[in-house]
Structure formats: C-alpha cells, structure tokens
Protein backbone atom coordinates (compact mmCIF):
# COMPACT_ATOMS: atom_id res chain seq x y z
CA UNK A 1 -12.68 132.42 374.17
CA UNK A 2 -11.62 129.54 372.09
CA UNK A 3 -9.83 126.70 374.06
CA UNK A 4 -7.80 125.59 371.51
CA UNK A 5 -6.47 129.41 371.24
CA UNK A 6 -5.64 129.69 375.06
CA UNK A 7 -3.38 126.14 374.57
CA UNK A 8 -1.53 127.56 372.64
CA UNK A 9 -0.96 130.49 374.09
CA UNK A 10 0.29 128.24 376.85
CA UNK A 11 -2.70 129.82 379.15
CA UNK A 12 -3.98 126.28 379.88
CA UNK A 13 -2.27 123.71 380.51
CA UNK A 14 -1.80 120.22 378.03
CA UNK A 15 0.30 117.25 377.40
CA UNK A 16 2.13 118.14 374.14
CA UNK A 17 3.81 116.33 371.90
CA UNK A 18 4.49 118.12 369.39
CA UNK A 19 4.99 121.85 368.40
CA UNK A 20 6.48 124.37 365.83
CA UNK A 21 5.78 127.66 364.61
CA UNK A 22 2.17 127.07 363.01
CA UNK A 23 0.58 123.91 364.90
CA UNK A 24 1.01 121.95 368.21
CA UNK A 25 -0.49 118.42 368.95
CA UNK A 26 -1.28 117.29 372.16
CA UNK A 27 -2.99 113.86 374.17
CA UNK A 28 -7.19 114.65 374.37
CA UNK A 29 -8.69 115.22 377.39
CA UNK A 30 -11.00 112.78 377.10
CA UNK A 31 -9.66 110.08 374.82
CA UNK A 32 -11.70 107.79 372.64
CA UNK A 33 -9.28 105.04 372.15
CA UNK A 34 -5.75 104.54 374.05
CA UNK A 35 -3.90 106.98 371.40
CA UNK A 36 -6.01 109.94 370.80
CA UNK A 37 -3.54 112.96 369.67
CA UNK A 38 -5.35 116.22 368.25
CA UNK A 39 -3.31 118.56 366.02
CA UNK A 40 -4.27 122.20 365.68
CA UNK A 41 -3.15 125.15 363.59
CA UNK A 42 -1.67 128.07 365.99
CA UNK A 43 -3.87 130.49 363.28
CA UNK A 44 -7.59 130.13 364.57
CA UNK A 45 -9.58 128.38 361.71
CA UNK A 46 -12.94 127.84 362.70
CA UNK A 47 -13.28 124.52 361.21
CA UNK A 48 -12.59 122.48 357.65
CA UNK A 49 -15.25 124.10 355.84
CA UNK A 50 -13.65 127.67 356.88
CA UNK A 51 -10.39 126.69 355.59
CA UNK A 52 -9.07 129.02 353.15
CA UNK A 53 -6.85 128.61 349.70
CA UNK A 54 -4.09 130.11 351.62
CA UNK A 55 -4.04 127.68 354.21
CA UNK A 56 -4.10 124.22 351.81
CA UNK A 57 -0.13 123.60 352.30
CA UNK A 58 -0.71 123.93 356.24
CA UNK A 59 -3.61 121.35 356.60
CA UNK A 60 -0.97 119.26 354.20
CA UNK A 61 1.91 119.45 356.81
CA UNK A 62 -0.50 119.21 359.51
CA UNK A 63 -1.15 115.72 358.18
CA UNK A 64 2.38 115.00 357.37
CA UNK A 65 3.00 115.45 361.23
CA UNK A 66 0.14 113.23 362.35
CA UNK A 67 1.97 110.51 360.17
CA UNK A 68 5.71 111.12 362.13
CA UNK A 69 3.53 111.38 365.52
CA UNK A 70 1.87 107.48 364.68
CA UNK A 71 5.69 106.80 364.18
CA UNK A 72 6.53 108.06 367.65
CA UNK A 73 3.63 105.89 369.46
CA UNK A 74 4.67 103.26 367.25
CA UNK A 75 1.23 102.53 365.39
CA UNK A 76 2.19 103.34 362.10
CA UNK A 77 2.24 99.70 360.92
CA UNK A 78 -0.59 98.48 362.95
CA UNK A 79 -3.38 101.67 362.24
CA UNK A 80 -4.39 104.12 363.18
CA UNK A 81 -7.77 106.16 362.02
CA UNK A 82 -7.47 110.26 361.77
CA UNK A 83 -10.94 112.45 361.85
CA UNK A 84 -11.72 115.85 361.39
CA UNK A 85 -15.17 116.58 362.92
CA UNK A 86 -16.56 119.53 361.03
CA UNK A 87 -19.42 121.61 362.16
CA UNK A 88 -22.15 121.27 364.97
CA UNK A 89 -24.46 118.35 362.85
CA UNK A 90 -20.42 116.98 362.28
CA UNK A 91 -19.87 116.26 365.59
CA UNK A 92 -17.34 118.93 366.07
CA UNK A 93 -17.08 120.53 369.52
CA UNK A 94 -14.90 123.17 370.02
CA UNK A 95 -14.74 125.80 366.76
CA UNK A 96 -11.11 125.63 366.23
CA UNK A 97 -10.07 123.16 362.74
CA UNK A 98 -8.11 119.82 364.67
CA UNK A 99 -7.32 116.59 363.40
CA UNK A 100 -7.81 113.63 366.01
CA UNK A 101 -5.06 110.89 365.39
CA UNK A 102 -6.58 107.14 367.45
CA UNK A 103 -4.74 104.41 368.04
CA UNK A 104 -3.71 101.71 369.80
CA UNK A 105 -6.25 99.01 369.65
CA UNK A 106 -9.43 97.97 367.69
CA UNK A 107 -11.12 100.99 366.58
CA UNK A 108 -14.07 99.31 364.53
CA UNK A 109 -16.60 100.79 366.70
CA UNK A 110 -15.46 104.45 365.95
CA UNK A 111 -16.45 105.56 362.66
C-alpha cells in the first residue's frame, strides 16, 4: 500500500499545509533542511517518468503551489531548492510522483 495514498486518504496521520481537490503538501518526516515541504498529486502517479500527457497542467499547478507555499514560510526571496527524485537509481523512495520544496538555510551541500 502506497504511503503517500493512505495520507491522503487521511488514514495516516501528517502535518499539512496545504490541500485541494487534486494535491496536498505536507512537512517530511524526516527533513533534510529546516523547510522540507513535499507536494503530491491525490491521483497515484508512480513517479515523473510515469507521468502522463493528461497530467502536464497538474505537475504545472503543483509547482505553482510550491511557489505560494515558499511565500507562506517566507523563503521566497532568500531560496529555496525543489527536487523530484525519480526512480530507485534517482534516489526516489516511496513510488508515488512528489516534489520536495527545502528551505531555510544553506542548502549547498544538497544537490
């Protein structure tokens, strides 16, 4: 059963801080920098490379959001780096598409 799924189904719990009808973002578990946000699609996509044509203008507002959510933490004028781990060799862990959104400090030793 894909994590990602059961948060949004509300069947575990997380710290979100952001949600509409097609993605929620919420704080990582196990942050790599003070700010780390991941935003998900509610529709299960495996990862990037699994994305479909239907599913271009999502990933677009997906991104949008990750821009207003720097706004909230105020780190928009400061930086703030934004990854999308793709595939086991990619460093992606759990097989549902997210975008991580770090901030906060120095991030020059994260890629």
């Amino acid at each position: 059963m894909c994590v990602f799924c059961q948060i949004v189904r509300k069947e575990i719990p997380a710290e979100v801080i952001f949600e509409n009808e097609e993605m929620i973002a919420f704080k990582d578990i196990k942050p790599s920098a003070p700010i780390h946000i991941l935003v998900i699609p509610k529709k299960h996509i495996k990862s990037l490379a699994e994305l479909s044509e239907e599913d271009q203008d999502l990933l677009g507002r997906m991104l949008y959001q990750l821009k207003e959510i720097a706004k909230k933490f105020e780190i928009s004028e400061r930086g703030y780096k934004t990854v999308i781990n793709t595939g086991k060799e990619g460093g992606q862990i759990v097989e549902h598409l997210h975008i991580h959104l770090l901030g906060g400090g120095e991030l020059k030793h994260l890629v």
